[in-house]
C-alpha atoms as a PDB file:
ATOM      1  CA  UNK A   1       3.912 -18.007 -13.528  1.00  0.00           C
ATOM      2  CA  UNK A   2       2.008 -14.482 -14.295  1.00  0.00           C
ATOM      3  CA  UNK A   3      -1.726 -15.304 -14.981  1.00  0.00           C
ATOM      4  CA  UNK A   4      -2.677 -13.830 -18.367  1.00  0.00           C
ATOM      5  CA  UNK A   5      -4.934 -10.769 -17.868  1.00  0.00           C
ATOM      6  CA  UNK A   6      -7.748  -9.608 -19.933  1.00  0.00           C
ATOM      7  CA  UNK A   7      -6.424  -7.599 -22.699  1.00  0.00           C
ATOM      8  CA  UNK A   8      -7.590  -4.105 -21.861  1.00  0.00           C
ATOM      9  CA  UNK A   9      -5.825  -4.171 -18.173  1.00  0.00           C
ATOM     10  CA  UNK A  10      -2.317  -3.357 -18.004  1.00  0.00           C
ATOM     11  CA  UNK A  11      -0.362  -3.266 -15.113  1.00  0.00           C
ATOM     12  CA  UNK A  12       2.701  -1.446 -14.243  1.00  0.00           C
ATOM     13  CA  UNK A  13       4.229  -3.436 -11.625  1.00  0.00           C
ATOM     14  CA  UNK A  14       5.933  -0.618  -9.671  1.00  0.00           C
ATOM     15  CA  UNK A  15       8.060  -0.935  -5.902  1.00  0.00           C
ATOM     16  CA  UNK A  16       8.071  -1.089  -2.606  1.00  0.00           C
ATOM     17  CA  UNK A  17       7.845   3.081  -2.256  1.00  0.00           C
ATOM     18  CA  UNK A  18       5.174   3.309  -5.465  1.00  0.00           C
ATOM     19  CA  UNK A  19       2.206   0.402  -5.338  1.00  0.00           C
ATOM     20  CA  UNK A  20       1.766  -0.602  -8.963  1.00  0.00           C
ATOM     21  CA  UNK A  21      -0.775   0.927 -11.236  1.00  0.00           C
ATOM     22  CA  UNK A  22      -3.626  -0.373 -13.437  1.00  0.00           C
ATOM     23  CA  UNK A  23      -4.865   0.865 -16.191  1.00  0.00           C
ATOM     24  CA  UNK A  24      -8.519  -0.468 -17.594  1.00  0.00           C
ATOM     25  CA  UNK A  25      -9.256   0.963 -20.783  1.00  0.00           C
ATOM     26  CA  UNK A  26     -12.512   1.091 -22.448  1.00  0.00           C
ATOM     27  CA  UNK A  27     -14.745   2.820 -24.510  1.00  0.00           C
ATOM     28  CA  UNK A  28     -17.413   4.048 -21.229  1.00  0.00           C
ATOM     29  CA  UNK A  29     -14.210   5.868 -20.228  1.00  0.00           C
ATOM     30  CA  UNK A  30     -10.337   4.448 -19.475  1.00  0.00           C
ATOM     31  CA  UNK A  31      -9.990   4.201 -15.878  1.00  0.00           C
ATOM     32  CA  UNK A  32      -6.847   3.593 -13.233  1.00  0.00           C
ATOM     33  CA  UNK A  33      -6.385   1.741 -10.211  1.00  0.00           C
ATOM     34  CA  UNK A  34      -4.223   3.511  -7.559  1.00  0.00           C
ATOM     35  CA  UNK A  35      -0.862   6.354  -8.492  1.00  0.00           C
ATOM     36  CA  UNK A  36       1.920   5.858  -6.122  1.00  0.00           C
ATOM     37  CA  UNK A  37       4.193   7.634  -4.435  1.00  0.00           C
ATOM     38  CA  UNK A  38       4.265  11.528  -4.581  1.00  0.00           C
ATOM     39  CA  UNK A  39       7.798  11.340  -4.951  1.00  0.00           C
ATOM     40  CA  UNK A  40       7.851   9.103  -8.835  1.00  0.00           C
ATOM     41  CA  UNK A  41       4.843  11.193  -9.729  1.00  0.00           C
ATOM     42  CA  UNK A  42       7.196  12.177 -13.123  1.00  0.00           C
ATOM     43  CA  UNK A  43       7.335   8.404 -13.615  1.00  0.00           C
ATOM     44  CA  UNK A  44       3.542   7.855 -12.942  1.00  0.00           C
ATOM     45  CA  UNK A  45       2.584  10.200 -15.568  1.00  0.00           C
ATOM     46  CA  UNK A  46       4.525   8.895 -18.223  1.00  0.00           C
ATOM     47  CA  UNK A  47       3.513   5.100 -17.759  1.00  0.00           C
ATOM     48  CA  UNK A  48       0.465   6.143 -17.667  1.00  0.00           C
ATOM     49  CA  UNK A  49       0.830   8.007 -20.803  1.00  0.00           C
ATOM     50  CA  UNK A  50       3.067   5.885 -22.643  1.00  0.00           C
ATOM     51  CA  UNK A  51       1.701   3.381 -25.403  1.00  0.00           C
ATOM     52  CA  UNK A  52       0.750   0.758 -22.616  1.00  0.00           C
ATOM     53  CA  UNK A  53      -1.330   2.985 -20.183  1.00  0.00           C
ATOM     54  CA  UNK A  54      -3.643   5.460 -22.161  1.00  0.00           C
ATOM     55  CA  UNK A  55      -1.692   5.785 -25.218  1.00  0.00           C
ATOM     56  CA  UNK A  56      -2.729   9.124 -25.589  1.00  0.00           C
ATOM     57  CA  UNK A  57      -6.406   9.135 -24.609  1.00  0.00           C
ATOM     58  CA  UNK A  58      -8.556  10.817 -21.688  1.00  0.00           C
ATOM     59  CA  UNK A  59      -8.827   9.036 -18.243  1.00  0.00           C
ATOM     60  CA  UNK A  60     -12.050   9.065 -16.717  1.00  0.00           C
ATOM     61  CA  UNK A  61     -11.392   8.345 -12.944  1.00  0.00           C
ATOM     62  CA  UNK A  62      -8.883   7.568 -10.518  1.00  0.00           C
ATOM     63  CA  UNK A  63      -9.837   4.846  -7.967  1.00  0.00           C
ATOM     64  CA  UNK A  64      -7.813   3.883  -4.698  1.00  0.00           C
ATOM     65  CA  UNK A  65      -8.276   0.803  -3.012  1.00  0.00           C
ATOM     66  CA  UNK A  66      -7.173   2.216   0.319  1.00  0.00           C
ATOM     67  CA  UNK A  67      -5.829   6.084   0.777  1.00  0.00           C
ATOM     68  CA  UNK A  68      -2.181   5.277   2.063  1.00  0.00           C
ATOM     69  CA  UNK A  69       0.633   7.704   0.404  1.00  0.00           C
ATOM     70  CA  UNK A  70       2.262   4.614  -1.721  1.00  0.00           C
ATOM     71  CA  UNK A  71      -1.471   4.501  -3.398  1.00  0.00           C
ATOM     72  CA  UNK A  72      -2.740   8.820  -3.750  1.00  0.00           C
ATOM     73  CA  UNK A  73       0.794  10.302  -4.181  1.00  0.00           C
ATOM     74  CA  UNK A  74       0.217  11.032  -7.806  1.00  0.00           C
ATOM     75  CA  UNK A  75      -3.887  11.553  -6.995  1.00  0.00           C
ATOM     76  CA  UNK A  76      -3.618  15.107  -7.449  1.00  0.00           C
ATOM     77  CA  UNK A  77      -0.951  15.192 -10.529  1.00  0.00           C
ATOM     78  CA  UNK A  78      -3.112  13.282 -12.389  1.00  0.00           C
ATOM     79  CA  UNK A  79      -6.098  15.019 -11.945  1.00  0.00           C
ATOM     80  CA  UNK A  80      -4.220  18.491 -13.605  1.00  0.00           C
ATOM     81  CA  UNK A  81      -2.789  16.178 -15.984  1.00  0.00           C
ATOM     82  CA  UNK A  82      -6.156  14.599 -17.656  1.00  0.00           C
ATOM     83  CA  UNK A  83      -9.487  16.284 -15.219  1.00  0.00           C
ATOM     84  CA  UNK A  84     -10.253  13.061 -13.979  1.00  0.00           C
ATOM     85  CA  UNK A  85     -12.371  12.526 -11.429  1.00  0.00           C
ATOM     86  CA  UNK A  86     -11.252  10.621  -7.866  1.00  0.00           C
ATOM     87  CA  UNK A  87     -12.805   7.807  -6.029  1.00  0.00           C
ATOM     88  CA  UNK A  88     -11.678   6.838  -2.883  1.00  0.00           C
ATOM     89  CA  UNK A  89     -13.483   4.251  -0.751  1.00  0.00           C
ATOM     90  CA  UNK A  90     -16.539   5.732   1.522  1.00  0.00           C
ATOM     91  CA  UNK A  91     -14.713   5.178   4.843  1.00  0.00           C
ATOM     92  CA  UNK A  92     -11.661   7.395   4.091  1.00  0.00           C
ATOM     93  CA  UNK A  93     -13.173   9.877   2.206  1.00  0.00           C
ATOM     94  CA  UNK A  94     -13.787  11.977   4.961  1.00  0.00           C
ATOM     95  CA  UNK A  95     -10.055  11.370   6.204  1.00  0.00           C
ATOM     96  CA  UNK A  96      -9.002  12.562   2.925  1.00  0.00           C
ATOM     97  CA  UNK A  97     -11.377  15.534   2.847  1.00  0.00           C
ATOM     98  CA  UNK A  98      -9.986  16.713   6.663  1.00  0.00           C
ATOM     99  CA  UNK A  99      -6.757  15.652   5.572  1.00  0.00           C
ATOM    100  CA  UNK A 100      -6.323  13.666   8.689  1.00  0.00           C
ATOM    101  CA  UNK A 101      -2.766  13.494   8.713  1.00  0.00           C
ATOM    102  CA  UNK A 102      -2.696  10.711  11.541  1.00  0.00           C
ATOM    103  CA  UNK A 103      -5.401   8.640  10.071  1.00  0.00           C
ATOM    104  CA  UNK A 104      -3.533   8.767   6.880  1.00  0.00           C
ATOM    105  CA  UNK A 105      -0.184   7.512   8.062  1.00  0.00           C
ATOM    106  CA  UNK A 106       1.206  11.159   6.457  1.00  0.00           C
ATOM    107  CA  UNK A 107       3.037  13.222   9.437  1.00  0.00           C
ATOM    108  CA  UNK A 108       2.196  10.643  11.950  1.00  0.00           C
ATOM    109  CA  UNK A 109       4.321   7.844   9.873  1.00  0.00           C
ATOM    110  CA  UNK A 110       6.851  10.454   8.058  1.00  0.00           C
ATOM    111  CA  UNK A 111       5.382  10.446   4.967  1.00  0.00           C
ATOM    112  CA  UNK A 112       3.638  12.877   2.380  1.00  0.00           C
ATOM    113  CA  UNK A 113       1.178  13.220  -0.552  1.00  0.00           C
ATOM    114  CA  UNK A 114      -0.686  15.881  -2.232  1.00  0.00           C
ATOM    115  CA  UNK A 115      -3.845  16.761  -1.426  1.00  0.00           C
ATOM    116  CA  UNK A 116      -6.515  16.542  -3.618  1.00  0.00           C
ATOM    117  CA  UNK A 117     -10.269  16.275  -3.555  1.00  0.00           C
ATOM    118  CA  UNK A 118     -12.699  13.798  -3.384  1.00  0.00           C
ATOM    119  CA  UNK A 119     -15.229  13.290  -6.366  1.00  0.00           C
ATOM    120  CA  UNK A 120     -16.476   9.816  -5.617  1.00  0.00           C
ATOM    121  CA  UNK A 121     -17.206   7.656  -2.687  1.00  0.00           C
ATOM    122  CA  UNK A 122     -16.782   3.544  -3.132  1.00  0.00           C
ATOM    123  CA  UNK A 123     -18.970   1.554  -1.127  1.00  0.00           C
ATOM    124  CA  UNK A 124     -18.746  -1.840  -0.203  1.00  0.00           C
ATOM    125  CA  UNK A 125     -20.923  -4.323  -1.519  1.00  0.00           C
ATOM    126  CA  UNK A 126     -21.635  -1.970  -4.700  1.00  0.00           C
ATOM    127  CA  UNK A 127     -20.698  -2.812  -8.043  1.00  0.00           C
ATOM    128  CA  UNK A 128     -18.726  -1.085 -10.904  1.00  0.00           C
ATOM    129  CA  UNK A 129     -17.903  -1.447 -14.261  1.00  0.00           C
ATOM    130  CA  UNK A 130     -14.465  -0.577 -15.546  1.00  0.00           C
ATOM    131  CA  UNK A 131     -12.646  -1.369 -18.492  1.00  0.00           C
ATOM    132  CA  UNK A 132     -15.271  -3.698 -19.797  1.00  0.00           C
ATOM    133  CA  UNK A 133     -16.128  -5.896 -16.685  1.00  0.00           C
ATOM    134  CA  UNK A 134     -18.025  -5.680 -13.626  1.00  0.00           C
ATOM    135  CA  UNK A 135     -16.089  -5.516 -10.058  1.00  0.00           C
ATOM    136  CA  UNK A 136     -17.988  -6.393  -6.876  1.00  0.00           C
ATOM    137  CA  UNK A 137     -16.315  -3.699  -4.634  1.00  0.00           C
ATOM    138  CA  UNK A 138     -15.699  -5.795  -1.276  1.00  0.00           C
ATOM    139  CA  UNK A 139     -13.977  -4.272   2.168  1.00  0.00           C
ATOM    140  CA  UNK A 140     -11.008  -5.277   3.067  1.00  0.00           C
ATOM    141  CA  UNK A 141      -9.997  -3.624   6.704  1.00  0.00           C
ATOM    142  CA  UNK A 142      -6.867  -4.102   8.725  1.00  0.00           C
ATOM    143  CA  UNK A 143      -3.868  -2.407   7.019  1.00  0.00           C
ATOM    144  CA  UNK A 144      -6.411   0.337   6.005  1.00  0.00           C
ATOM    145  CA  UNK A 145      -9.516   0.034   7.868  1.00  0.00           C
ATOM    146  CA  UNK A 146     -11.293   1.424   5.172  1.00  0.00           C
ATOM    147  CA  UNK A 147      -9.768  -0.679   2.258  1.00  0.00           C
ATOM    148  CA  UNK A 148     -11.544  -2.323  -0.322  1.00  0.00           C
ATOM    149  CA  UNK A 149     -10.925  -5.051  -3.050  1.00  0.00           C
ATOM    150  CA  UNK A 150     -11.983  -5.356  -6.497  1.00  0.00           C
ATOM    151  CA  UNK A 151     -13.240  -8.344  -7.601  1.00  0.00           C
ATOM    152  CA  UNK A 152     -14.544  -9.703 -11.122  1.00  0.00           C
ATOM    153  CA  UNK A 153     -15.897 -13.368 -11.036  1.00  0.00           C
ATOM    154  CA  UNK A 154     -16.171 -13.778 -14.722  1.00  0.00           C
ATOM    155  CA  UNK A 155     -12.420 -14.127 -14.517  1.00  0.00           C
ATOM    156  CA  UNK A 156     -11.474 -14.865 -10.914  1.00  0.00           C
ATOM    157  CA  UNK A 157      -9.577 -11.303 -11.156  1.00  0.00           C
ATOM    158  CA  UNK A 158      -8.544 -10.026  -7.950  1.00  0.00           C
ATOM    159  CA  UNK A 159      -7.253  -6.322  -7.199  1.00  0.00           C
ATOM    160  CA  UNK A 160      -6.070  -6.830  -3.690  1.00  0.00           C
ATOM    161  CA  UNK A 161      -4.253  -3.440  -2.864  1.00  0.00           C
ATOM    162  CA  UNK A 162      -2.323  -4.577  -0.117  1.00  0.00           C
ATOM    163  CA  UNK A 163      -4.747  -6.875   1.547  1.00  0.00           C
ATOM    164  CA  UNK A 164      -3.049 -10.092  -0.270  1.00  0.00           C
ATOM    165  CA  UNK A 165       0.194  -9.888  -1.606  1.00  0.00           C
ATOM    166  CA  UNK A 166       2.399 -12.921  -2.781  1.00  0.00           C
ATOM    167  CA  UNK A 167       3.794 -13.636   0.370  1.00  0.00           C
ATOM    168  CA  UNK A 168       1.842 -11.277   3.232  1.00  0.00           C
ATOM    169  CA  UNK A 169       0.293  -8.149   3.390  1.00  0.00           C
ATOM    170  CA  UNK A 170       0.308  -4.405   4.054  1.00  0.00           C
ATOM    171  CA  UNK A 171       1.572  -4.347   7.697  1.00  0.00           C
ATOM    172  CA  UNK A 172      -1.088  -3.900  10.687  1.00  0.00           C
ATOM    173  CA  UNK A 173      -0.726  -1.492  13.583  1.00  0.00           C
ATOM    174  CA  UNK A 174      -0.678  -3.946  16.753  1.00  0.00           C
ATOM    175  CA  UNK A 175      -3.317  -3.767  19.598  1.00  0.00           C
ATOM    176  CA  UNK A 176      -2.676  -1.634  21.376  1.00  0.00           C
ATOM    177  CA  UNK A 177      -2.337   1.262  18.906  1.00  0.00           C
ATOM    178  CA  UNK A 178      -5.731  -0.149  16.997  1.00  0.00           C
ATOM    179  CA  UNK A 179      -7.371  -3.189  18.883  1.00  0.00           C
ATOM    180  CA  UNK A 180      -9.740  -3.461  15.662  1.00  0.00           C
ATOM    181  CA  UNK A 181      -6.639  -3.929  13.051  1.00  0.00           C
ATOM    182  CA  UNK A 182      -5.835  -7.733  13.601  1.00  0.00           C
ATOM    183  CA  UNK A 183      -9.696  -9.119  13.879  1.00  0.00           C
ATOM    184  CA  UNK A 184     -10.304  -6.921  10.877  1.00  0.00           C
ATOM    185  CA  UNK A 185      -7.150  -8.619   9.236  1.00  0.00           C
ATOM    186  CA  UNK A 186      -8.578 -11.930   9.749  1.00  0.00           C
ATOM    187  CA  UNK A 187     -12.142 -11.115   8.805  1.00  0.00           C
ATOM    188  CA  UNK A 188     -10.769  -9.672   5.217  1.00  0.00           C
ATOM    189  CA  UNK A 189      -8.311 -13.141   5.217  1.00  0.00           C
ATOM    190  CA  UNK A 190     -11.429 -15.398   5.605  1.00  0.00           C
ATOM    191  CA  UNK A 191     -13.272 -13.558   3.145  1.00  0.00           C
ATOM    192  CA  UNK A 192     -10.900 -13.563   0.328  1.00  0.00           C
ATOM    193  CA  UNK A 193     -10.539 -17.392   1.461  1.00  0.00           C
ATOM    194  CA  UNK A 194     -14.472 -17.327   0.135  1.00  0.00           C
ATOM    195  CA  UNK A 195     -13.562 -16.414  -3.631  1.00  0.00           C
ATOM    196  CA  UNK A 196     -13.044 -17.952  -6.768  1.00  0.00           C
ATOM    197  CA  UNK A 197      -9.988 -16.381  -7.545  1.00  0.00           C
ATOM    198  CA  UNK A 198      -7.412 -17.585 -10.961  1.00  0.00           C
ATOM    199  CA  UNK A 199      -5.469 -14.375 -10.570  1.00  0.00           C
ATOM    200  CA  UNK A 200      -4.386 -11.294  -8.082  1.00  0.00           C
ATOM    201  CA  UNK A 201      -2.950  -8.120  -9.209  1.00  0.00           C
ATOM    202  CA  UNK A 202      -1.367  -6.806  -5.529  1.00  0.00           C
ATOM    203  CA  UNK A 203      -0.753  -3.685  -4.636  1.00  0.00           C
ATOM    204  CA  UNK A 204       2.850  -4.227  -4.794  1.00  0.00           C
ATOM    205  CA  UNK A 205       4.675  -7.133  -6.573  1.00  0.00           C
ATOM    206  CA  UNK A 206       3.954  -9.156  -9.900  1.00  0.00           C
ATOM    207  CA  UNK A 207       0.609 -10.245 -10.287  1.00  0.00           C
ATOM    208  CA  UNK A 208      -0.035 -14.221  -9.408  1.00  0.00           C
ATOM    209  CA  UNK A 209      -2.018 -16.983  -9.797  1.00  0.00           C
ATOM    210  CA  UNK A 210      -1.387 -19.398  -7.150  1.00  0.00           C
ATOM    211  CA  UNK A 211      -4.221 -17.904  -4.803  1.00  0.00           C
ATOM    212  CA  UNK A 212      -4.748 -20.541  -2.295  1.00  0.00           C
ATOM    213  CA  UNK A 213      -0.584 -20.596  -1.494  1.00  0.00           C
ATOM    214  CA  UNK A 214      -0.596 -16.960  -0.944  1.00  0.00           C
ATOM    215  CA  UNK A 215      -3.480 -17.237   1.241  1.00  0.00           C
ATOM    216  CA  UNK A 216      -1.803 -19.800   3.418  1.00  0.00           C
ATOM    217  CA  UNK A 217       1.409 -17.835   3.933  1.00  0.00           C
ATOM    218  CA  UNK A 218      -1.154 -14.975   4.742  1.00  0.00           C
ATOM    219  CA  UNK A 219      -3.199 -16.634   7.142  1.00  0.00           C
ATOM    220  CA  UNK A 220       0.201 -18.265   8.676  1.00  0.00           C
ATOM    221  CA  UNK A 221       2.110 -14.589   8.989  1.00  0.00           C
ATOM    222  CA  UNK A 222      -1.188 -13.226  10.320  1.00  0.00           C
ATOM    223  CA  UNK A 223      -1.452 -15.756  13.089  1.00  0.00           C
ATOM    224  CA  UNK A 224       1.968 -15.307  14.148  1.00  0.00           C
ATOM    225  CA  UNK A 225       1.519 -11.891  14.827  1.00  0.00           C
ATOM    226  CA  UNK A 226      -2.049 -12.225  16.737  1.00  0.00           C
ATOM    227  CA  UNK A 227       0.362 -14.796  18.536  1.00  0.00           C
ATOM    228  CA  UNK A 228       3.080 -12.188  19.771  1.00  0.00           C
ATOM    229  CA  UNK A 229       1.886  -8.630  19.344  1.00  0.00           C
ATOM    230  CA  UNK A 230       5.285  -7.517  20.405  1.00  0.00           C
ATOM    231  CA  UNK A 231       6.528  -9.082  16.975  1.00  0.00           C
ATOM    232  CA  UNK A 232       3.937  -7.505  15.129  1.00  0.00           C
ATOM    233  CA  UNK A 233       5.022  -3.768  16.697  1.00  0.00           C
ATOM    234  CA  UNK A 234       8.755  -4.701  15.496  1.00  0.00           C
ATOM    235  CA  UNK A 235       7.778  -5.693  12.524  1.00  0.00           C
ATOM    236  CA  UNK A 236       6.129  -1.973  12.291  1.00  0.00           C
ATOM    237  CA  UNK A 237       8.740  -0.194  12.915  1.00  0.00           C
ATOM    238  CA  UNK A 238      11.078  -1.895  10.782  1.00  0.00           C
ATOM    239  CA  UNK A 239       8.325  -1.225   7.825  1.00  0.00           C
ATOM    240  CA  UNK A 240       8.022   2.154   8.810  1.00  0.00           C
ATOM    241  CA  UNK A 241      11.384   2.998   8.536  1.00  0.00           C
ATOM    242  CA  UNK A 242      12.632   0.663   5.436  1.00  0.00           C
ATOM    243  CA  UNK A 243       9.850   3.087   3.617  1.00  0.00           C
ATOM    244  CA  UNK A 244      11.066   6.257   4.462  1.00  0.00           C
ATOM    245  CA  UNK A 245      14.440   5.521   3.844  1.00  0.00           C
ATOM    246  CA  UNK A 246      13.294   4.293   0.278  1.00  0.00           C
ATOM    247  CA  UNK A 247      12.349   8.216   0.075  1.00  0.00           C
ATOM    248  CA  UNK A 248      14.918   9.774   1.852  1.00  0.00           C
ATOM    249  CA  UNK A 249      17.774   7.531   0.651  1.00  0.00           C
ATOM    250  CA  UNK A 250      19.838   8.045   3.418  1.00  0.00           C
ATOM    251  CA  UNK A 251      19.722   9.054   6.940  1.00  0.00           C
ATOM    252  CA  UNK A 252      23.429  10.142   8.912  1.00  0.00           C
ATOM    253  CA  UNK A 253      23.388   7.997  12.114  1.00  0.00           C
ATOM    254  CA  UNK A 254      23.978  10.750  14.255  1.00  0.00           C
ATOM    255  CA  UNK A 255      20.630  12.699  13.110  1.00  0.00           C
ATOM    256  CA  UNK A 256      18.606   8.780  12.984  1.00  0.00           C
ATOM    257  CA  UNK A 257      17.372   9.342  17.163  1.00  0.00           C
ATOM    258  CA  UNK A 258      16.149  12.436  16.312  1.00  0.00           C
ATOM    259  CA  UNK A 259      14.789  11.541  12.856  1.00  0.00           C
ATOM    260  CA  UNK A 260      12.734   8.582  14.618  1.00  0.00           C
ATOM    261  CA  UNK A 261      11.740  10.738  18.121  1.00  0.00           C
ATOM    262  CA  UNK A 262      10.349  13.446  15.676  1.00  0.00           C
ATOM    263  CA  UNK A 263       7.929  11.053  14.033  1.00  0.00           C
ATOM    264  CA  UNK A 264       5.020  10.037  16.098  1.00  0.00           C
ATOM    265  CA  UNK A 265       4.634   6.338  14.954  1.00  0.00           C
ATOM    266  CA  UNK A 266       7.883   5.797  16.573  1.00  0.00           C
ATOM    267  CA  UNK A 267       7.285   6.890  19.702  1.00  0.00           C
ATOM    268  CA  UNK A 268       4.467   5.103  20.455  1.00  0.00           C
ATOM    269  CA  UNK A 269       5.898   1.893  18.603  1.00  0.00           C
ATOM    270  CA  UNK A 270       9.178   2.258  21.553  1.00  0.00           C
ATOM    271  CA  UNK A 271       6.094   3.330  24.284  1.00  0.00           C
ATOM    272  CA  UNK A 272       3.982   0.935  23.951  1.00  0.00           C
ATOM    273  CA  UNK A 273       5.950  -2.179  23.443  1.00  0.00           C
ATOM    274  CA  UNK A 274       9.593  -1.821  22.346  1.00  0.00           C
ATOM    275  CA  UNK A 275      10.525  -0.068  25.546  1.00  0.00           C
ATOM    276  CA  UNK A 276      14.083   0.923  23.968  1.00  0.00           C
ATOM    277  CA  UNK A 277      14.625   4.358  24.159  1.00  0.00           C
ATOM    278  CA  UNK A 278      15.532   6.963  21.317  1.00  0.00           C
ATOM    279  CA  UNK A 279      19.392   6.028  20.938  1.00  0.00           C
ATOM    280  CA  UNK A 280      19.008   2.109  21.706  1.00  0.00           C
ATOM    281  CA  UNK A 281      15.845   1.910  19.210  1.00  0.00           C
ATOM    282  CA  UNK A 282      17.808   3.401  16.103  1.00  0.00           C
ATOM    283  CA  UNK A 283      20.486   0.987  16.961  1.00  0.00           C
ATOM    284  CA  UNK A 284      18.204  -1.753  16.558  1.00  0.00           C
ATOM    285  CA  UNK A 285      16.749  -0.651  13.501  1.00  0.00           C
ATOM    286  CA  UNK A 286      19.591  -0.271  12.281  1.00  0.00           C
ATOM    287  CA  UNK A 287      21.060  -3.597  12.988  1.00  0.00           C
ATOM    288  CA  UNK A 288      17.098  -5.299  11.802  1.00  0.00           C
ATOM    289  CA  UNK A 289      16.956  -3.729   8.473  1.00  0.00           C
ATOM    290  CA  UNK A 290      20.317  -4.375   7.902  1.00  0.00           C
ATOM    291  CA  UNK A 291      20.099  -7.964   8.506  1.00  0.00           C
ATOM    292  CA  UNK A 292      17.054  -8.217   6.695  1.00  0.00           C
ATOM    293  CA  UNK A 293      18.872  -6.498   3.546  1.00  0.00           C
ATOM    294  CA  UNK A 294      16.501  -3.771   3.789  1.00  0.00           C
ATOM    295  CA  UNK A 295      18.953  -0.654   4.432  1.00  0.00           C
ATOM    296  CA  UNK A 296      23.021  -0.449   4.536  1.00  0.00           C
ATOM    297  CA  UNK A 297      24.990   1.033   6.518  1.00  0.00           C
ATOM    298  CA  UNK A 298      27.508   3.419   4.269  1.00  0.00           C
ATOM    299  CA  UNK A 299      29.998   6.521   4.867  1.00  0.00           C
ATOM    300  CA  UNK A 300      28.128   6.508   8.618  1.00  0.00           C
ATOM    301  CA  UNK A 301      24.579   7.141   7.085  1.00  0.00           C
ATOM    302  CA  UNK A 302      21.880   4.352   7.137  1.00  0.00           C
ATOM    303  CA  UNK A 303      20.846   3.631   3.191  1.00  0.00           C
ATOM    304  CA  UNK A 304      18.266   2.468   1.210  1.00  0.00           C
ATOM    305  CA  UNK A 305      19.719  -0.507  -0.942  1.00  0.00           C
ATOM    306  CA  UNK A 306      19.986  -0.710  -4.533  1.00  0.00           C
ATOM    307  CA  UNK A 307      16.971  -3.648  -4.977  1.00  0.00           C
ATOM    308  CA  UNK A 308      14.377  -1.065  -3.428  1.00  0.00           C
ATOM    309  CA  UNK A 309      14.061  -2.459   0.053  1.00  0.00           C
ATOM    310  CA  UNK A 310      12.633  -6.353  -1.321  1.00  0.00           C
ATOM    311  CA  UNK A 311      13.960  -7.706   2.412  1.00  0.00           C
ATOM    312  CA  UNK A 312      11.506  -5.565   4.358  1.00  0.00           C
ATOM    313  CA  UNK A 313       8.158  -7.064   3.704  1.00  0.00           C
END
């Protein structure tokens, strides 16, 4: 069942390429809650300016719970749309300020975003008050280390990014590519485990209400993969490719050992625990997303599906 929501938030539930958007609209100044993918910035800017976003007001301020390209790709379009300002929380902003391209997941991980500027730095253990209520800002490392939540107790409300989503989370580099991502993981786990929450609005997928069942597929995915770090690299690279390809739309078979030696996440992935090589890695890949419904194979070019990738989570 979708929890109701207070009546001046409205959420566009976007995709798996785009994280959704939310808009919090009040009279102090309208505010939203993370733009997407650079690639549907044309569909960004007109939810946000159709009757259920703004509606044909100003917004005051972009916020990002974490600075990964499915969250700032339409950062910079909105700011020459409206002259917002942009917060970003305190531990990326100098990433996004350097634009750290690594750091980021941008080049490293095959993706892009525009850059844009840096207005605002969110803090952890701050408050704020958008769209009529008052969010305890709260970190929430491990996909991003420098991720935070939003949290309103007055109504158990819960914007998670991708720190909680229905049934997981935002992936988490293993080990031995960031030792501090899987203890961080389970610190931000136990701490959402320590709220009152009635409903989540995730980064990606329809906003929820049974809190303490996503938690416990959560904590049971995340122990898996502190379990087997070798399944937590696959699962990486499968991620990491489903996404592109949700971009790209297709990649030719031939070019796909190339494609993947070309893009540093790879190559470490396959280094430090996959041990394939270039041409036996893309034909695994190949053969995991497509069992996992996440890509087809089609006129010898590996494809993003027609449901937008919903078997690669």
């Amino acid at each position: 069942m979708t929890p109701a929501l207070p009546p001046q938030l409205h959420v566009f539930v976007r995709d798996w390429l785009s994280a959704n958007q939310v808009v919090m609209r009040s009279a102090e100044g309208n505010v939203l809650v993370d733009t997407g993918y650079v690639a549907h910035v044309p569909l960004t800017l007109a939810l946000v300016a159709s009757r259920a976003g703004l509606d044909g007001e100003p917004l005051a301020l972009v916020a990002n719970t974490h600075c990964h390209s499915d969250h700032i790709g339409g950062n910079a379009a909105l700011r020459r749309a409206y002259g917002c300002r942009i917060a970003v929380p305190e531990h990326e902003a100098l990433l996004v300020q350097a634009w750290d391209e690594r750091a980021l997941l941008l080049g490293y991980a095959g993706q892009r975003a525009d850059r844009f500027e840096v207005d605002e730095r969110l803090s952890a253990g701050t408050q704020r008050r958008w769209g009529d209520l008052d969010w305890d800002l709260l970190a929430a490392p491990g996909h991003a280390m420098g991720a935070l939540v939003f949290y309103n107790a007055r109504h158990g409300l819960l914007v998670s990014g991708d720190a909680l989503w229905h049934d997981g989370f935002g992936f988490v580099m293993p080990p031995a590519m960031d030792a501090e991502a899987l203890p961080a993981t389970r610190a931000t786990l136990d701490l959402l485990r320590t709220l009152d929450v009635r409903a989540v609005i995730p980064g990606h997928g329809e906003p929820f209400a049974d809190y303490g069942a996503a938690l416990g597929r959560a904590e049971a995915r995340l122990a898996a993969f502190e379990a087997d770090p070798a399944r937590l690299a696959r699962h990486a690279a499968k991620v990491m490719l489903a996404f592109n390809l949700l971009h790209r739309g297709r990649i030719e078979l031939d070019a796909l050992p190339g494609y993947l030696a070309a893009i540093p996440v790879f190559t470490e992935l396959d280094a430090h625990y996959l041990h394939k090589g270039r041409g036996a890695l893309a034909a695994w890949l190949v053969d995991a997303l497509c069992q996992a419904n996440a890509a087809v194979v089609r006129d010898n070019a590996l494809c993003a599906p027609g449901d937008q990738g919903a078997g690669w989570r």
